[in-house]
C-alpha atoms as a PDB file:
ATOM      1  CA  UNK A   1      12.821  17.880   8.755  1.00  0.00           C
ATOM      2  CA  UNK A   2      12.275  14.398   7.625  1.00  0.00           C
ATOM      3  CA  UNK A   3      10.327  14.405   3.887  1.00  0.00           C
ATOM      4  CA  UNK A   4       7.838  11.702   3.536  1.00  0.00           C
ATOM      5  CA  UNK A   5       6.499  10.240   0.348  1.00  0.00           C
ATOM      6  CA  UNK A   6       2.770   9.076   0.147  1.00  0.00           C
ATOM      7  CA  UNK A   7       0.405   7.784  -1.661  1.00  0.00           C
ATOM      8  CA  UNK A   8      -3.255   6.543  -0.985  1.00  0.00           C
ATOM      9  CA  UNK A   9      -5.872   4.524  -2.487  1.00  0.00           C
ATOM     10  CA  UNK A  10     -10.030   3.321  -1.374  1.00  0.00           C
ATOM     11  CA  UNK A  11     -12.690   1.369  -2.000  1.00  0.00           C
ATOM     12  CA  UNK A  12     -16.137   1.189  -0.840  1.00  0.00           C
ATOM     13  CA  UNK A  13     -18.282  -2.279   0.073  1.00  0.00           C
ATOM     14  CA  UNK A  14     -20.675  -1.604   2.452  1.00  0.00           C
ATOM     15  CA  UNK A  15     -17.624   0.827   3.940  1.00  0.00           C
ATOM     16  CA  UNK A  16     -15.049   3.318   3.063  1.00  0.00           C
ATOM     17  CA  UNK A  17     -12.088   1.474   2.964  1.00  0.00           C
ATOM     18  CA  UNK A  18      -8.779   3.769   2.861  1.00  0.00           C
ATOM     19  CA  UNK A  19      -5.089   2.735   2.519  1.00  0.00           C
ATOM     20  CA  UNK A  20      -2.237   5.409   2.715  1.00  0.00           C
ATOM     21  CA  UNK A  21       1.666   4.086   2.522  1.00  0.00           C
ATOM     22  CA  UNK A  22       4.343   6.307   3.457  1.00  0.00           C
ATOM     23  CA  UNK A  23       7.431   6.059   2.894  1.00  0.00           C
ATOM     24  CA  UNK A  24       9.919   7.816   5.690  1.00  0.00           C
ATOM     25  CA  UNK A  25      12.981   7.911   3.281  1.00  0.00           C
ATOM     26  CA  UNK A  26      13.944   3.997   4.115  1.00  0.00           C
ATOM     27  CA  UNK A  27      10.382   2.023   4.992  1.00  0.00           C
ATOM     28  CA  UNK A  28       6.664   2.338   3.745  1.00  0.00           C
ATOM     29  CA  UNK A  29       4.558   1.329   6.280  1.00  0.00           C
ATOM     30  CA  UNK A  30       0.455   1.142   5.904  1.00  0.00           C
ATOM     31  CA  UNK A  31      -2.320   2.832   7.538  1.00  0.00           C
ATOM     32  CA  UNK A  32      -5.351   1.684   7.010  1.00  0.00           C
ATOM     33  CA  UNK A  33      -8.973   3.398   7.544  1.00  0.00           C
ATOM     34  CA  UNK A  34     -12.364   1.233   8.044  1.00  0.00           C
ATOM     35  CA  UNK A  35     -14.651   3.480   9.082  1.00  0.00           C
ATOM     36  CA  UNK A  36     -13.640   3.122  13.053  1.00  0.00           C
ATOM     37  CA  UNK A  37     -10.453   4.502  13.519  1.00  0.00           C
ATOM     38  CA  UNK A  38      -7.147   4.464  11.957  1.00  0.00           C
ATOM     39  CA  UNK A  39      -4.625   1.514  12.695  1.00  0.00           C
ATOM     40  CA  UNK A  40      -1.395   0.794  10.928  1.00  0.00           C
ATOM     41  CA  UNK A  41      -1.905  -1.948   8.576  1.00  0.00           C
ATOM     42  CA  UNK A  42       0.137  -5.288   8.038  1.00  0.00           C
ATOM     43  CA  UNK A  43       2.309  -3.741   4.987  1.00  0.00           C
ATOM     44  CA  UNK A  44       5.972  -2.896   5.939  1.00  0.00           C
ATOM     45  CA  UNK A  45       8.690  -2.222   2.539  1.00  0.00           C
ATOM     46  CA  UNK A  46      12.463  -0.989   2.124  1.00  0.00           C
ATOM     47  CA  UNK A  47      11.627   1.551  -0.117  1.00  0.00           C
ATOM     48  CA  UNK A  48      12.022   5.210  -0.584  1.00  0.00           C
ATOM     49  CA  UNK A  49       8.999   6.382  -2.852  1.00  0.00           C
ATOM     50  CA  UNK A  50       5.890   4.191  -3.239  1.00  0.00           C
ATOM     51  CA  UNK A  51       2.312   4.607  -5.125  1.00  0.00           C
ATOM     52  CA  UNK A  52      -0.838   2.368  -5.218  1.00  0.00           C
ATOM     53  CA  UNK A  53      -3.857   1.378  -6.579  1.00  0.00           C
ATOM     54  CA  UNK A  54      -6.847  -0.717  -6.200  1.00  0.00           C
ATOM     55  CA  UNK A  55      -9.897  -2.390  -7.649  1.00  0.00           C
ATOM     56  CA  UNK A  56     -12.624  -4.131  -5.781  1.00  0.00           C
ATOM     57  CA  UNK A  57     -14.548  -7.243  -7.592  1.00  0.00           C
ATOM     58  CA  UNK A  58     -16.012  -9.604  -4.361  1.00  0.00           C
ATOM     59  CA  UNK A  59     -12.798  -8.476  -2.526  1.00  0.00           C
ATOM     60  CA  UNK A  60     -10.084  -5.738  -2.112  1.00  0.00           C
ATOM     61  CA  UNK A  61      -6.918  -6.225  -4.745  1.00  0.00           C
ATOM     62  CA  UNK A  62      -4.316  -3.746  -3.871  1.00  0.00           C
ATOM     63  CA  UNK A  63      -0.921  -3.239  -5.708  1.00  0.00           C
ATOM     64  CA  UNK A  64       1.414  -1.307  -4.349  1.00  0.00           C
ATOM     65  CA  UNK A  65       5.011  -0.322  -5.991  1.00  0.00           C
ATOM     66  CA  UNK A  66       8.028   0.206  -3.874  1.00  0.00           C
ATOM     67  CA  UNK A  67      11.063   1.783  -5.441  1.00  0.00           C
ATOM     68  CA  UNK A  68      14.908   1.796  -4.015  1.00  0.00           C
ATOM     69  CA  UNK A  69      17.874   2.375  -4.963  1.00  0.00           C
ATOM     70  CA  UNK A  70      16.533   2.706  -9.037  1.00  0.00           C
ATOM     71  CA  UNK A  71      14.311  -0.540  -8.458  1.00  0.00           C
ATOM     72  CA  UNK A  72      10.907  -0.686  -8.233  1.00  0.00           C
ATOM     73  CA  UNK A  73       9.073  -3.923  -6.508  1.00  0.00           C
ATOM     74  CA  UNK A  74       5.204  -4.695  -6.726  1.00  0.00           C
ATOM     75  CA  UNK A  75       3.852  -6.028  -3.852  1.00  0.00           C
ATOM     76  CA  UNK A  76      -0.181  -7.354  -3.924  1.00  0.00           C
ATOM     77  CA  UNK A  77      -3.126  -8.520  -1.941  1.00  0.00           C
ATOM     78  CA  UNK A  78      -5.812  -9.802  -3.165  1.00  0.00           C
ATOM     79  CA  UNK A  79      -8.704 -10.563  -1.238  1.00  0.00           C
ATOM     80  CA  UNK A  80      -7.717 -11.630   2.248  1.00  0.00           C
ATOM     81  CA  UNK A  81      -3.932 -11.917   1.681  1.00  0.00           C
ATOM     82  CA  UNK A  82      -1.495 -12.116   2.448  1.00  0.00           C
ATOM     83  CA  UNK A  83       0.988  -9.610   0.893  1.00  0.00           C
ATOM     84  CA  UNK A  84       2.752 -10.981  -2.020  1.00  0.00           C
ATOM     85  CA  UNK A  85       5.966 -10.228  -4.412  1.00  0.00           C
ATOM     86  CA  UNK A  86       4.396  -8.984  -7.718  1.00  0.00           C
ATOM     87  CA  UNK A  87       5.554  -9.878 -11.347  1.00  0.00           C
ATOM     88  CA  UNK A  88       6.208  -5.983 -12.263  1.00  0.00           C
ATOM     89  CA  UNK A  89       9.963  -5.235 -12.417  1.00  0.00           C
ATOM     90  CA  UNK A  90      11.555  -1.769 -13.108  1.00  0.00           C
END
């Protein structure tokens, strides 16, 4: 059985918005919820645990931390992206 770590976070602006990243052991991949269906989002990592969170001031800022192998990587999007490297490092 393969053990998945995930995490989720939402906002709401005008819609529920809902992003859940799993990670399968060696990737976190995004799936992303917009009030018409679910659809895997842009976010693919290297990581084996991740967790998120989000604000929303005139747009979606997401932050989402990626750890492997001991290191943990932020990666952000803010507004309408794209995914960026983060200045968090541990």
């Amino acid at each position: 059985m393969t053990s998945k770590n995930t995490a989720s976070t939402s906002w709401i602006d005008g819609a529920i918005r809902i992003r859940v990243y799993s990670s399968d052991g060696t990737n976190v991949t995004e799936r992303c919820w917009d009030g018409s269906g679910w659809y895997t989002g842009a976010f693919k990592q290297a990581g084996e645990v991740t967790s998120v969170t989000s604000w929303f001031a005139s747009g979606p800022f997401i932050r989402v931390y990626v750890s492997k192998g001991g290191v943990t990587t932020e990666y952000c999007w803010d507004k309408n992206g794209p995914w960026y490297k983060g200045a968090y490092t541990g």
